[in-house]
N, C-alpha and C. Protein backbone atom coordinates (compact mmCIF):
# COMPACT_ATOMS: atom_id res chain seq x y z
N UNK A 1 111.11 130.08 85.59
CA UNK A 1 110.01 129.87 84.65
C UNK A 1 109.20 128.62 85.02
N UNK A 2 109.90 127.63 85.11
CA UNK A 2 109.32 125.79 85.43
C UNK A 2 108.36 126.35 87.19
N UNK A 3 108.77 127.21 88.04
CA UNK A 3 108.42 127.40 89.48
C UNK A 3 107.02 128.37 88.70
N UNK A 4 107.05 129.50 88.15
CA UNK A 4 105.74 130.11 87.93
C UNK A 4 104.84 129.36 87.33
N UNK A 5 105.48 128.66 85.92
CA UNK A 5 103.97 127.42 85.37
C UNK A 5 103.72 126.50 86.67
N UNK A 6 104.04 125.92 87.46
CA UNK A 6 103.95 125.31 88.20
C UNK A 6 103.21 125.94 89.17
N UNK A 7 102.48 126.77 90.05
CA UNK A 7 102.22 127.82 90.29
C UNK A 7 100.78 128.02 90.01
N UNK A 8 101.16 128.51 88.43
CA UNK A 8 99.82 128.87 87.65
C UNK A 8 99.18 128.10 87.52
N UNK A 9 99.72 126.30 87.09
CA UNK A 9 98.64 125.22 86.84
C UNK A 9 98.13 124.86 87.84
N UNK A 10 98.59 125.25 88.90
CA UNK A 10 97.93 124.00 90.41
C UNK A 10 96.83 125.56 90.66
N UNK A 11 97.19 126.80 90.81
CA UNK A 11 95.95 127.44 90.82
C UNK A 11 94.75 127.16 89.72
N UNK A 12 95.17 126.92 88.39
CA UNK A 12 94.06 127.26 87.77
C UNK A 12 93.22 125.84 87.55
N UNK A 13 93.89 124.88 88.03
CA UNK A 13 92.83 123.33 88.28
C UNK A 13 93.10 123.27 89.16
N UNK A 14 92.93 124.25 90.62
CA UNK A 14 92.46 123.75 91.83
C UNK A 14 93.71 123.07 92.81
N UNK A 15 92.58 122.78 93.53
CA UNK A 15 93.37 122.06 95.03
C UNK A 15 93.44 120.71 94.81
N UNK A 16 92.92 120.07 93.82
CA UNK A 16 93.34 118.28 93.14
C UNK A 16 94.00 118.09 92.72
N UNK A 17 94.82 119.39 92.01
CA UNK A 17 96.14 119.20 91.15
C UNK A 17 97.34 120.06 91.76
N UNK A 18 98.49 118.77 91.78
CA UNK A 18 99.55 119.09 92.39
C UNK A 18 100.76 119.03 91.50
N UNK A 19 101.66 120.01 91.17
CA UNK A 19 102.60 120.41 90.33
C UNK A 19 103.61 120.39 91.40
N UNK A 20 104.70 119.78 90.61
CA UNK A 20 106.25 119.67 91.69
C UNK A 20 107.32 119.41 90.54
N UNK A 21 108.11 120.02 90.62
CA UNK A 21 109.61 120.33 89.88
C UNK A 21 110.50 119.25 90.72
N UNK A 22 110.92 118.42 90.10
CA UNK A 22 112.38 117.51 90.89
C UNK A 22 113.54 117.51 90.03
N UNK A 23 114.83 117.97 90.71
CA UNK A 23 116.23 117.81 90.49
C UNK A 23 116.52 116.54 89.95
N UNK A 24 116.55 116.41 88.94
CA UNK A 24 116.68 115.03 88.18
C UNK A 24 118.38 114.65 88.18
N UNK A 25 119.12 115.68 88.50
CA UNK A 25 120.56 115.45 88.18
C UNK A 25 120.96 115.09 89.83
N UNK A 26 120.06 114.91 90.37
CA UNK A 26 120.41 114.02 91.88
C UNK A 26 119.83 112.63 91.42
N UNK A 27 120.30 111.09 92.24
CA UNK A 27 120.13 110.28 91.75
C UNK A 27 118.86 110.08 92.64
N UNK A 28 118.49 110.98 93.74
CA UNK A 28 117.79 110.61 94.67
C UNK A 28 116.28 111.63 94.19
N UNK A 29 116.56 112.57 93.47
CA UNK A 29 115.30 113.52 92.49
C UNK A 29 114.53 113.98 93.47
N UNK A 30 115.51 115.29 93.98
CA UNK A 30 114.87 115.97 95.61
C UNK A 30 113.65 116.84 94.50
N UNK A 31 112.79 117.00 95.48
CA UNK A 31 111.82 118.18 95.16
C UNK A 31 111.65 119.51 95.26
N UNK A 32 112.40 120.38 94.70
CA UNK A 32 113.23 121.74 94.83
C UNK A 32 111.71 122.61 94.77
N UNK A 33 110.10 122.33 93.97
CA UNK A 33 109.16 123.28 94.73
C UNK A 33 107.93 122.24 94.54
N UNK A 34 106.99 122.82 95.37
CA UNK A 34 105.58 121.93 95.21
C UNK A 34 104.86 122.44 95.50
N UNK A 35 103.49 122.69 94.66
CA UNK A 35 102.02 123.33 95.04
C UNK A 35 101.06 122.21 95.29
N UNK A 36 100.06 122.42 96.05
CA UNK A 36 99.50 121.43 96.52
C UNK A 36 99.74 120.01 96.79
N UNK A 37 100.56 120.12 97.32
CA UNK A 37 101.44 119.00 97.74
C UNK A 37 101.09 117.92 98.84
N UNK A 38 99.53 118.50 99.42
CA UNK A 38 98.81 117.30 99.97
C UNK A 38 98.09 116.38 99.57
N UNK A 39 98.16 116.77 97.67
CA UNK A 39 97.16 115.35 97.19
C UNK A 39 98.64 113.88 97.77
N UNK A 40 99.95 114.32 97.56
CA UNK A 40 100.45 113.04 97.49
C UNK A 40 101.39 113.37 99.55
N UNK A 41 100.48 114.46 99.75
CA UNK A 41 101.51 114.26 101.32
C UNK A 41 102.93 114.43 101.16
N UNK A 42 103.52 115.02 100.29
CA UNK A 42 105.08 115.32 99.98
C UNK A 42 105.10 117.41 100.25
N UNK A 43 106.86 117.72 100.47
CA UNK A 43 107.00 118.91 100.20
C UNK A 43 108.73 118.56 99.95
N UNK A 44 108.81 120.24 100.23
CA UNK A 44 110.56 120.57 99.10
C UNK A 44 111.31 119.41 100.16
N UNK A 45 112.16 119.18 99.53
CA UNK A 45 112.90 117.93 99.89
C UNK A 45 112.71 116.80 99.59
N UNK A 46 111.10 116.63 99.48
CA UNK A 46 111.06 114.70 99.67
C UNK A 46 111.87 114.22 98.63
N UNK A 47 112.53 112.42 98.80
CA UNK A 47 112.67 112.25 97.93
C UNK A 47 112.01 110.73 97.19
N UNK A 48 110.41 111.26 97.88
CA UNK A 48 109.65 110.42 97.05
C UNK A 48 108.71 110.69 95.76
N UNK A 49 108.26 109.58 95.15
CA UNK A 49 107.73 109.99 93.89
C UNK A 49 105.70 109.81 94.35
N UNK A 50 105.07 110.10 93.69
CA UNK A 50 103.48 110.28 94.20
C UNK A 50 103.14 108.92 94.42
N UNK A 51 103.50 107.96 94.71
CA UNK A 51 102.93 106.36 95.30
C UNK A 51 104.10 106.76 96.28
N UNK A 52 104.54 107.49 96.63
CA UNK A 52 105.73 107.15 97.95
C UNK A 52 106.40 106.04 98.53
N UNK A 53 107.17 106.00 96.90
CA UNK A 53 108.25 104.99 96.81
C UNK A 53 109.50 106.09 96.34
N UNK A 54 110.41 105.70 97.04
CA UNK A 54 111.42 106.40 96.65
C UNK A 54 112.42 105.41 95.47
N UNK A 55 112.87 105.98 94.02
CA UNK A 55 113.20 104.92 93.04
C UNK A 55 114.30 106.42 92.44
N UNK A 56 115.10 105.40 91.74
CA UNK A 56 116.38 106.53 90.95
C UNK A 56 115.44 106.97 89.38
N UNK A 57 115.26 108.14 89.42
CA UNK A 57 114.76 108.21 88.08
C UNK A 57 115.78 108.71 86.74
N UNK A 58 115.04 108.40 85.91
CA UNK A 58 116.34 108.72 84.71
C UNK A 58 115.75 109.08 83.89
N UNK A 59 114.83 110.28 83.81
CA UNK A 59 113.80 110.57 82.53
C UNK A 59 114.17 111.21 81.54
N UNK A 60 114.71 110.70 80.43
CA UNK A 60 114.84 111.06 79.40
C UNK A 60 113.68 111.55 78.35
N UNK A 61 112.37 110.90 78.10
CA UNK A 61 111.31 111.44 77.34
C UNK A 61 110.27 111.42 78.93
N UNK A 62 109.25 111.89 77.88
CA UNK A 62 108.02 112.60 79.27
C UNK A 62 107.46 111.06 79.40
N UNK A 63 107.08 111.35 80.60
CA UNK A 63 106.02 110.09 80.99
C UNK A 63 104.44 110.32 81.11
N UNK A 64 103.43 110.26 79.82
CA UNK A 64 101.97 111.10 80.55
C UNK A 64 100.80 110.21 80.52
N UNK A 65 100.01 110.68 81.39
CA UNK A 65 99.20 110.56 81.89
C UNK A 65 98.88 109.00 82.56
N UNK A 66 99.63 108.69 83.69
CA UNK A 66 99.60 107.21 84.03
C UNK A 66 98.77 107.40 85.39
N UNK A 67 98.17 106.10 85.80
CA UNK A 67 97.12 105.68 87.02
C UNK A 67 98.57 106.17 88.10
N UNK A 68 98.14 106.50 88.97
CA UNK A 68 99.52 106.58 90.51
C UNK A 68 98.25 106.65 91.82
N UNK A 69 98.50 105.93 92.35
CA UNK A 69 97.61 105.93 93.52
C UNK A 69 98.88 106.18 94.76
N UNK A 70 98.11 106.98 95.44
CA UNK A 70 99.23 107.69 96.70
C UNK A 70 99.43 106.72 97.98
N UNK A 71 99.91 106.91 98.68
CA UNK A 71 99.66 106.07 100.27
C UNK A 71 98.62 106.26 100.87
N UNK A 72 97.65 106.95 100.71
CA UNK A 72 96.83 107.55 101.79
C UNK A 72 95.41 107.08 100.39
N UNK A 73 95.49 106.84 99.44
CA UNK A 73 94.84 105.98 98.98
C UNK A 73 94.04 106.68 97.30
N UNK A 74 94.66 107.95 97.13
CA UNK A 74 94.22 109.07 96.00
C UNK A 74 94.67 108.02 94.96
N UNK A 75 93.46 108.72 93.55
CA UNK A 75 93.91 107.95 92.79
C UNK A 75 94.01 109.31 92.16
N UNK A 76 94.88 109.35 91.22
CA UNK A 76 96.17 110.25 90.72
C UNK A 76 96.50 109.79 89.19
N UNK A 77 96.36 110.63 88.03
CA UNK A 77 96.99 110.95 86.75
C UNK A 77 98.26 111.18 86.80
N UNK A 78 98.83 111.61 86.44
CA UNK A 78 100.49 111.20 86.63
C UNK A 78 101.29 111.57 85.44
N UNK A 79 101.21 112.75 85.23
CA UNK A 79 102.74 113.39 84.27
C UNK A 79 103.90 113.51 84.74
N UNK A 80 105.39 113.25 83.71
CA UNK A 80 106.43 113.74 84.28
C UNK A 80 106.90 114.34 82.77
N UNK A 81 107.44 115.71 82.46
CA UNK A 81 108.06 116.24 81.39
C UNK A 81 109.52 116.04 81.95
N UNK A 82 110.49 115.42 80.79
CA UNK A 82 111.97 115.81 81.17
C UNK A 82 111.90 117.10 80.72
N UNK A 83 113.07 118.13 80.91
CA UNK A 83 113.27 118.91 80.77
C UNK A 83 114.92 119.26 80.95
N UNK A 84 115.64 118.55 80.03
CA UNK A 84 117.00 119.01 79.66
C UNK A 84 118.25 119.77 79.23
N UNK A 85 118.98 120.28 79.60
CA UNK A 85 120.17 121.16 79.44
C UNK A 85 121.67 120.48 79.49
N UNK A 86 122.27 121.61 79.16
CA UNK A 86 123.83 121.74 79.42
C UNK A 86 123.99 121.25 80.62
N UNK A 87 123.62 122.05 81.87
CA UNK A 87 124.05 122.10 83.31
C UNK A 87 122.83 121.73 84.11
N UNK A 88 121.72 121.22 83.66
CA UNK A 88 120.45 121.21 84.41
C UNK A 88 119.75 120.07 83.78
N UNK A 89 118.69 119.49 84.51
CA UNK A 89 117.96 118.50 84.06
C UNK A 89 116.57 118.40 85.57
N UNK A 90 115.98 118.39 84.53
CA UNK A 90 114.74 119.10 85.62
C UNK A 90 113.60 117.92 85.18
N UNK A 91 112.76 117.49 86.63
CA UNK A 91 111.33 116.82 85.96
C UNK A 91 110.13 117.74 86.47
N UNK A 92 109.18 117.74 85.93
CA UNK A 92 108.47 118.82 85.68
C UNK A 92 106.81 117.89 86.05
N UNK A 93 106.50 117.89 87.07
CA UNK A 93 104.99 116.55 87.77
C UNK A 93 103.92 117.52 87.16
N UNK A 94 102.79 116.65 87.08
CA UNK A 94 101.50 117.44 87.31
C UNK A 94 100.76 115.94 87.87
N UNK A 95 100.27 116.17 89.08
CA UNK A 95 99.60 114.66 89.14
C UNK A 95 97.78 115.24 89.71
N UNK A 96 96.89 114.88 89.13
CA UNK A 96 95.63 115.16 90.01
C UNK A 96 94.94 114.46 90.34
N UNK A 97 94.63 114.36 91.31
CA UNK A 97 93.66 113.54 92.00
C UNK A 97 92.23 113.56 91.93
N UNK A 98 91.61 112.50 90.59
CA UNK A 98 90.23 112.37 90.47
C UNK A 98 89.45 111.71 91.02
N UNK A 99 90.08 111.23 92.71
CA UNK A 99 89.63 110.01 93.68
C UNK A 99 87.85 110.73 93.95
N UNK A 100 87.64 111.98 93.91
CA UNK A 100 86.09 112.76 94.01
C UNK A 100 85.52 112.65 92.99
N UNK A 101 86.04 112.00 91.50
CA UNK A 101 85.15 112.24 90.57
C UNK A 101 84.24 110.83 89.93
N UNK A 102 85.37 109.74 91.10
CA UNK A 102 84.75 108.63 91.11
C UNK A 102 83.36 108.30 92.08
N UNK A 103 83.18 109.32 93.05
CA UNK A 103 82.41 108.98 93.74
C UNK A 103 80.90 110.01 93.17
N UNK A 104 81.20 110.69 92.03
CA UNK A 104 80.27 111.73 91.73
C UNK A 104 79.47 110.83 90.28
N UNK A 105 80.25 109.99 89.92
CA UNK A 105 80.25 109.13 88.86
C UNK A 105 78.99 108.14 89.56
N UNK A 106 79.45 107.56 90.71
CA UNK A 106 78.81 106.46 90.87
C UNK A 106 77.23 106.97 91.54
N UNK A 107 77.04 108.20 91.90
CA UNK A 107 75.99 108.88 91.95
C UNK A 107 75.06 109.43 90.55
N UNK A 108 75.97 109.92 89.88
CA UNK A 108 75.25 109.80 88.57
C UNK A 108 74.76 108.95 88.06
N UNK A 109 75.52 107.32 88.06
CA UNK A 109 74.71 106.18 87.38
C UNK A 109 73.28 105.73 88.37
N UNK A 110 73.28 106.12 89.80
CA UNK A 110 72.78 105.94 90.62
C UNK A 110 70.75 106.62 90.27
N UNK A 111 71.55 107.56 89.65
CA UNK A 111 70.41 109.25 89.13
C UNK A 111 70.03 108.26 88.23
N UNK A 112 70.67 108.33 87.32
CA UNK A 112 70.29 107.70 85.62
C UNK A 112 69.74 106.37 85.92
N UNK A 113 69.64 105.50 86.44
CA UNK A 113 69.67 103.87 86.76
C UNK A 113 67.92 104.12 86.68
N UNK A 114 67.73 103.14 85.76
CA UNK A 114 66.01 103.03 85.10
C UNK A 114 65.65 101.63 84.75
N UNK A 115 64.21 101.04 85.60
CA UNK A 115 64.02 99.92 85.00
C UNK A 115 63.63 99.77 83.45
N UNK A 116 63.98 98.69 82.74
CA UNK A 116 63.27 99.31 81.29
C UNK A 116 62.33 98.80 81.27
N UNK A 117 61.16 99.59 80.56
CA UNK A 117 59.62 99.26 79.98
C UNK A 117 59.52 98.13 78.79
N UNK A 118 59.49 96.96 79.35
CA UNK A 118 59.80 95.70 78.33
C UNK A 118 57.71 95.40 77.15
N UNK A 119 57.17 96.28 78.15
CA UNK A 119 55.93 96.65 77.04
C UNK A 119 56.35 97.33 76.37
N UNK A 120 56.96 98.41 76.46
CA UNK A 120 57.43 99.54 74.89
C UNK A 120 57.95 98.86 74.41
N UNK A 121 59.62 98.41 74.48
CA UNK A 121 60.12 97.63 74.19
C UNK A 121 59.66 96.46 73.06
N UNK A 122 58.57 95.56 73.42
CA UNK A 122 57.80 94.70 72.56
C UNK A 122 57.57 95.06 71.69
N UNK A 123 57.15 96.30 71.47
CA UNK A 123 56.66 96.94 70.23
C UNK A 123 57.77 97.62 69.07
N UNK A 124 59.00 97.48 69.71
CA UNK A 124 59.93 97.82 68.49
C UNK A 124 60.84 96.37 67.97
N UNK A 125 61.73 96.63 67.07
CA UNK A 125 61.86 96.05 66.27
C UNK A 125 62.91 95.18 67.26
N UNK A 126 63.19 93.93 67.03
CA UNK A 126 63.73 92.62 67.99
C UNK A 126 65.80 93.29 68.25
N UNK A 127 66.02 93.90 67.14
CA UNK A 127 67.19 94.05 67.02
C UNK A 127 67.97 95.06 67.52
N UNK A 128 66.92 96.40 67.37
CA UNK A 128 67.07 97.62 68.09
C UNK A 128 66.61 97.49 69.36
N UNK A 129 65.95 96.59 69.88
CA UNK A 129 65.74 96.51 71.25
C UNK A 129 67.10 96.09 72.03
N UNK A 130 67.74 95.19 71.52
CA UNK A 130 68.68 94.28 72.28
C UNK A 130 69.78 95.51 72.61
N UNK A 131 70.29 96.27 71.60
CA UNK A 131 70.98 97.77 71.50
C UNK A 131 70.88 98.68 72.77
N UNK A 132 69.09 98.56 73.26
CA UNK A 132 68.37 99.37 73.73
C UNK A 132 69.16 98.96 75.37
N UNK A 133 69.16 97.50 75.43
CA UNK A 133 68.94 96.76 76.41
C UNK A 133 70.94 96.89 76.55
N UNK A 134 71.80 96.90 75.77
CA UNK A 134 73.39 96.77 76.28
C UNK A 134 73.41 97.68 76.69
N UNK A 135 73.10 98.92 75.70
CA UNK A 135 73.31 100.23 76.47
C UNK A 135 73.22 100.28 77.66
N UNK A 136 71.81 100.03 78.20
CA UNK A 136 71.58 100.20 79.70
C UNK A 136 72.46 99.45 80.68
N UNK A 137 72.33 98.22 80.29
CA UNK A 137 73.75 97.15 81.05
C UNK A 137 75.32 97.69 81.16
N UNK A 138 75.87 98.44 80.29
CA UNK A 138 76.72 99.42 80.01
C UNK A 138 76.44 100.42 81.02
N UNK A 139 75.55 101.14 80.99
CA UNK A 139 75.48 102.34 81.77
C UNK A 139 75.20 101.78 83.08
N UNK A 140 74.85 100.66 83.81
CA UNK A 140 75.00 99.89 85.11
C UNK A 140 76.47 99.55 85.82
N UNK A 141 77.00 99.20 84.71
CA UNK A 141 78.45 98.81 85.01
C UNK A 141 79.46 99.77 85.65
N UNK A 142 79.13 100.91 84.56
CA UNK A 142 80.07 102.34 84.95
C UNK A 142 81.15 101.85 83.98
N UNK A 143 81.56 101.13 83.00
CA UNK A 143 82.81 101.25 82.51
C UNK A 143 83.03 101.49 80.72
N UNK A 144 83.74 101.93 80.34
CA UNK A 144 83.73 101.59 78.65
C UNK A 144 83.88 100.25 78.83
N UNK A 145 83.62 99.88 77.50
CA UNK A 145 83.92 98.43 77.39
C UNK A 145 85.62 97.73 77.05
N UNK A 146 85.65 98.79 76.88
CA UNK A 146 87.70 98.36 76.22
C UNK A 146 88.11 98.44 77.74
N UNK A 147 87.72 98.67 79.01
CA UNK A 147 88.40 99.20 80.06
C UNK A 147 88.11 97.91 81.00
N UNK A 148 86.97 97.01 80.43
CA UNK A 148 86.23 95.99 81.54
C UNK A 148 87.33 94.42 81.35
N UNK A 149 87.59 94.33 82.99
CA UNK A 149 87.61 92.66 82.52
C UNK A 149 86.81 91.69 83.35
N UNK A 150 87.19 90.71 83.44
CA UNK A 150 86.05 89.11 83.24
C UNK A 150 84.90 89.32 83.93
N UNK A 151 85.07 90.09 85.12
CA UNK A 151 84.46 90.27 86.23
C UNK A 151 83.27 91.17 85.71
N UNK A 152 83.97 92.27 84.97
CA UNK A 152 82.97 93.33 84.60
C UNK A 152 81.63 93.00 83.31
N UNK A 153 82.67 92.13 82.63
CA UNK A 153 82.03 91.66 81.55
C UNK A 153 80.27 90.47 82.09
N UNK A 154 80.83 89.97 82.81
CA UNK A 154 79.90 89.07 83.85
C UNK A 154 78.76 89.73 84.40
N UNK A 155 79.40 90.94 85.11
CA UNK A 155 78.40 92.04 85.70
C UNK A 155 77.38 92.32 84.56
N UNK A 156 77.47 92.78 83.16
CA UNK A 156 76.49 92.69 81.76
C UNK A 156 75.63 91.74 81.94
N UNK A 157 76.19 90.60 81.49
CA UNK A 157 75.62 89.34 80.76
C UNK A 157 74.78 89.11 82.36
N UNK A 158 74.56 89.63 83.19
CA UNK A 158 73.87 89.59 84.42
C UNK A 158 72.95 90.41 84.39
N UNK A 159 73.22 91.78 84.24
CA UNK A 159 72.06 92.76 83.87
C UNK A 159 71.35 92.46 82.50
N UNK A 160 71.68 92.16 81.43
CA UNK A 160 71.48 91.53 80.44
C UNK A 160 70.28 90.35 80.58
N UNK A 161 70.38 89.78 81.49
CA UNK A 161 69.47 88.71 81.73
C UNK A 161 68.58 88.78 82.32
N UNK A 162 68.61 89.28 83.71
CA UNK A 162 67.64 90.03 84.13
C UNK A 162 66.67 91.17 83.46
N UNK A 163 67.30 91.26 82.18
CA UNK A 163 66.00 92.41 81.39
C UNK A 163 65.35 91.39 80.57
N UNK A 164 65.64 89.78 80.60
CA UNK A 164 65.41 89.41 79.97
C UNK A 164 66.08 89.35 78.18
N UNK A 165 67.03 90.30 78.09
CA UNK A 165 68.00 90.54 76.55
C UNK A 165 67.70 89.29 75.69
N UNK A 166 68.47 87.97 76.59
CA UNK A 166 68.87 86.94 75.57
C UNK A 166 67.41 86.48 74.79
N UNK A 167 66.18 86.76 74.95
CA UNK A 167 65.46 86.70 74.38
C UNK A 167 65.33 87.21 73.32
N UNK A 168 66.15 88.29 72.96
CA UNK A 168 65.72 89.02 71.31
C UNK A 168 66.74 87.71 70.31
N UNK A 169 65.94 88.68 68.74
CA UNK A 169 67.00 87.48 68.39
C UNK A 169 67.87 87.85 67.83
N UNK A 170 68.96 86.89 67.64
CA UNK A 170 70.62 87.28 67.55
C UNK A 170 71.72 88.36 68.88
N UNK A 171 70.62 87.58 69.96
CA UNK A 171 71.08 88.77 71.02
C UNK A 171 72.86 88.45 71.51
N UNK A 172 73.13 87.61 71.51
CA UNK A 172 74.09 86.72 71.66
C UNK A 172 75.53 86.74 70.68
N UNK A 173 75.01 86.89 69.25
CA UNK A 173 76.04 88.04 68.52
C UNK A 173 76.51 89.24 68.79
N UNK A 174 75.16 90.17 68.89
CA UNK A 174 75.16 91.20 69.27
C UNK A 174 76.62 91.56 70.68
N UNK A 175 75.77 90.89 71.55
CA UNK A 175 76.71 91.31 72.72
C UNK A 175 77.99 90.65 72.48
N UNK A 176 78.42 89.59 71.71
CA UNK A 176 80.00 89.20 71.93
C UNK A 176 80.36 90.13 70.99
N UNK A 177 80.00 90.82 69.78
CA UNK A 177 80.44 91.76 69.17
C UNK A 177 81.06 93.20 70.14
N UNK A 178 79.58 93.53 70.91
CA UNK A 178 80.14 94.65 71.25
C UNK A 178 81.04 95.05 72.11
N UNK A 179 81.33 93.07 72.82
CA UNK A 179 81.91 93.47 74.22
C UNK A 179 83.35 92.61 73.54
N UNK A 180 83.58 92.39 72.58
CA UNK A 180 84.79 92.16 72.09
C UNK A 180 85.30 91.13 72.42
N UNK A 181 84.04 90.09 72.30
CA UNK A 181 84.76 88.57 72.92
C UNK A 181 84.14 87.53 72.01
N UNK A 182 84.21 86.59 71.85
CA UNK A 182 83.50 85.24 70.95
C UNK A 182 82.20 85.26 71.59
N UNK A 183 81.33 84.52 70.74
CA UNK A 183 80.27 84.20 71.15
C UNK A 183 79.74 82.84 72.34
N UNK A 184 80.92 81.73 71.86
CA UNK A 184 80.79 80.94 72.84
C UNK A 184 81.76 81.48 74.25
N UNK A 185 82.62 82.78 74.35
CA UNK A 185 82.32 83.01 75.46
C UNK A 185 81.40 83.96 75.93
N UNK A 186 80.52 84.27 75.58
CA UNK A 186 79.07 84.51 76.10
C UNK A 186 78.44 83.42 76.81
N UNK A 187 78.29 82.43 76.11
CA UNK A 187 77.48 81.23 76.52
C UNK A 187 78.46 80.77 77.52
N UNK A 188 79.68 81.33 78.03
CA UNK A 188 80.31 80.28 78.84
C UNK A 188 79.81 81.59 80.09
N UNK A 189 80.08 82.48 80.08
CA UNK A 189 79.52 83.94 80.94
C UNK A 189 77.98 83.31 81.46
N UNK A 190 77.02 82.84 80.69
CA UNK A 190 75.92 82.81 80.61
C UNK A 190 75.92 81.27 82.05
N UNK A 191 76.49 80.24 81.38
CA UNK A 191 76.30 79.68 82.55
C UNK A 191 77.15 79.75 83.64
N UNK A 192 78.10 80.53 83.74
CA UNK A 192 79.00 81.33 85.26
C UNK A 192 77.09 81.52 85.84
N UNK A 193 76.71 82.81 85.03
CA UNK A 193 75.55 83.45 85.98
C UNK A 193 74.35 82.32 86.23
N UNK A 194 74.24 81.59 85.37
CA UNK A 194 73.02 80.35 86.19
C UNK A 194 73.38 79.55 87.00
N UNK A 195 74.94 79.69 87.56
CA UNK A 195 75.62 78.82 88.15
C UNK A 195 75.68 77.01 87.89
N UNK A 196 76.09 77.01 86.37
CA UNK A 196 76.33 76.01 86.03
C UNK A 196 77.97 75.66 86.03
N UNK A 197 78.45 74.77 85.95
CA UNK A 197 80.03 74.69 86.21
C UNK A 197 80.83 74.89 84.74
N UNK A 198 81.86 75.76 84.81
CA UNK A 198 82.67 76.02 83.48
C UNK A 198 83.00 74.46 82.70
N UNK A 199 82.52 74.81 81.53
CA UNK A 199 82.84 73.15 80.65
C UNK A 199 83.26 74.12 79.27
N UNK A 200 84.16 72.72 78.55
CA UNK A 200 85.31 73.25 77.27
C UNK A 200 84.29 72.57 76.43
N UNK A 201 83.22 72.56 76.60
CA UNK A 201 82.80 71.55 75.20
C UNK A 201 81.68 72.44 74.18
N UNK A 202 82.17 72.44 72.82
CA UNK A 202 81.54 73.40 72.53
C UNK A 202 80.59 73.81 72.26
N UNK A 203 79.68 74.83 71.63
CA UNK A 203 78.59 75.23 72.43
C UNK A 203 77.52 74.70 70.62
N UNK A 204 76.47 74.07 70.55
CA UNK A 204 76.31 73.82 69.16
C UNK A 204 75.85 75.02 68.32
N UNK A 205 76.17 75.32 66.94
CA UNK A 205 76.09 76.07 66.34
C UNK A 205 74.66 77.11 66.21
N UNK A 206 73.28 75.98 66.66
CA UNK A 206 72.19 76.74 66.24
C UNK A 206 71.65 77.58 67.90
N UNK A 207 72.33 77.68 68.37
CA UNK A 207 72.36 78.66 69.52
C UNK A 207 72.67 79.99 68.86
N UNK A 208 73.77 80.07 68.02
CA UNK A 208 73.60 81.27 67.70
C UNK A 208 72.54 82.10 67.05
N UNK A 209 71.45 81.51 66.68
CA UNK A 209 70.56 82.16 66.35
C UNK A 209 69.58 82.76 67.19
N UNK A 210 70.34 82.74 68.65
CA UNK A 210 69.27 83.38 69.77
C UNK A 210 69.22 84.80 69.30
């Protein structure tokens, strides 16, 4: 039964997704079948796991959907179902490789990527503009915002400036709100990008009314 679903899922999502059954009641968790088994370069026998490290596994609950990047450099989702018995103990993979959907991504923002019209712009309201203006900085980046760190966050408050943003007013709330950080670290982001040197001293209060 575990060999036909296995089977059926790697046909019906393709040649990116690779399904493999491992003998969990070996300490070494041989690979008894595998369909598409060149996203991670493994077949029956190996006794490696999809980063091709060989490790003792002991899976008692499922493991889903984790980052696994392969040797050869795929980046890889990463299920394991236990699957327990009397006389048997089975792990049950699905790993796929969305290393193509990153590069279709960065063509899309590529498509979408628009200077904004800071004459239209003028003409709406100071607050809904600034909105107007993260979004786009957002859609430059390529990332959610719960997913970005320091680096990415920087990459904003860069596009951000260059549209000119910090000019609306309360723009400076706005963005530490949305990007889930204080406001004086904005202003500390702000002079990273003018290349002023990081200082602890704090930032005075009527700034926030940018």
């Amino acid at each position: 039964m575990l060999d036909r679903m296995a089977k059926g899922i790697a046909e019906m999502f393709g040649s990116n997704c690779e399904t493999v059954i491992n003998d969990l009641t070996d300490p070494l968790h041989p690979i008894l079948a595998i369909y598409n088994g060149h996203v991670s370069g493994r077949s029956v026998g190996s006794t490696q796991d999809v980063t091709g490290v060989e490790q003792d596994l002991h899976l008692d609950t499922d493991v889903v959907n984790l980052l696994a990047v392969t040797p050869s450099g795929q980046q890889t989702k990463s299920s394991t179902f236990s699957i327990k018995g009397e006389d048997y103990h089975y792990g049950f993979g699905i790993n796929y490789d969305f290393t193509p959907l990153t590069y279709v991504n960065r063509v899309l923002l590529d498509l979408m990527h628009t200077e904004v019209d800071f004459h239209s712009a003028l003409y709406k309201p100071r607050d809904t503009g600034i909105g107007e203006l993260f979004d786009a900085a957002i859609l430059r980046v390529g990332k959610p915002t719960r997913e970005m760190n320091k680096a990415d966050r920087i990459r904003v408050i860069e596009h951000l400036k260059e549209m000119d943003a910090f000019s609306y007013r309360r723009a400076v709330p706005y963005v530490a709100t949305h990007l889930g950080v204080s406001r004086y670290t904005i202003y500390k982001y702000l002079d990273e990008v003018n290349g002023k040197p990081d200082e602890d001293e704090a930032v005075p209060d009527s700034k926030e009314d940018l």
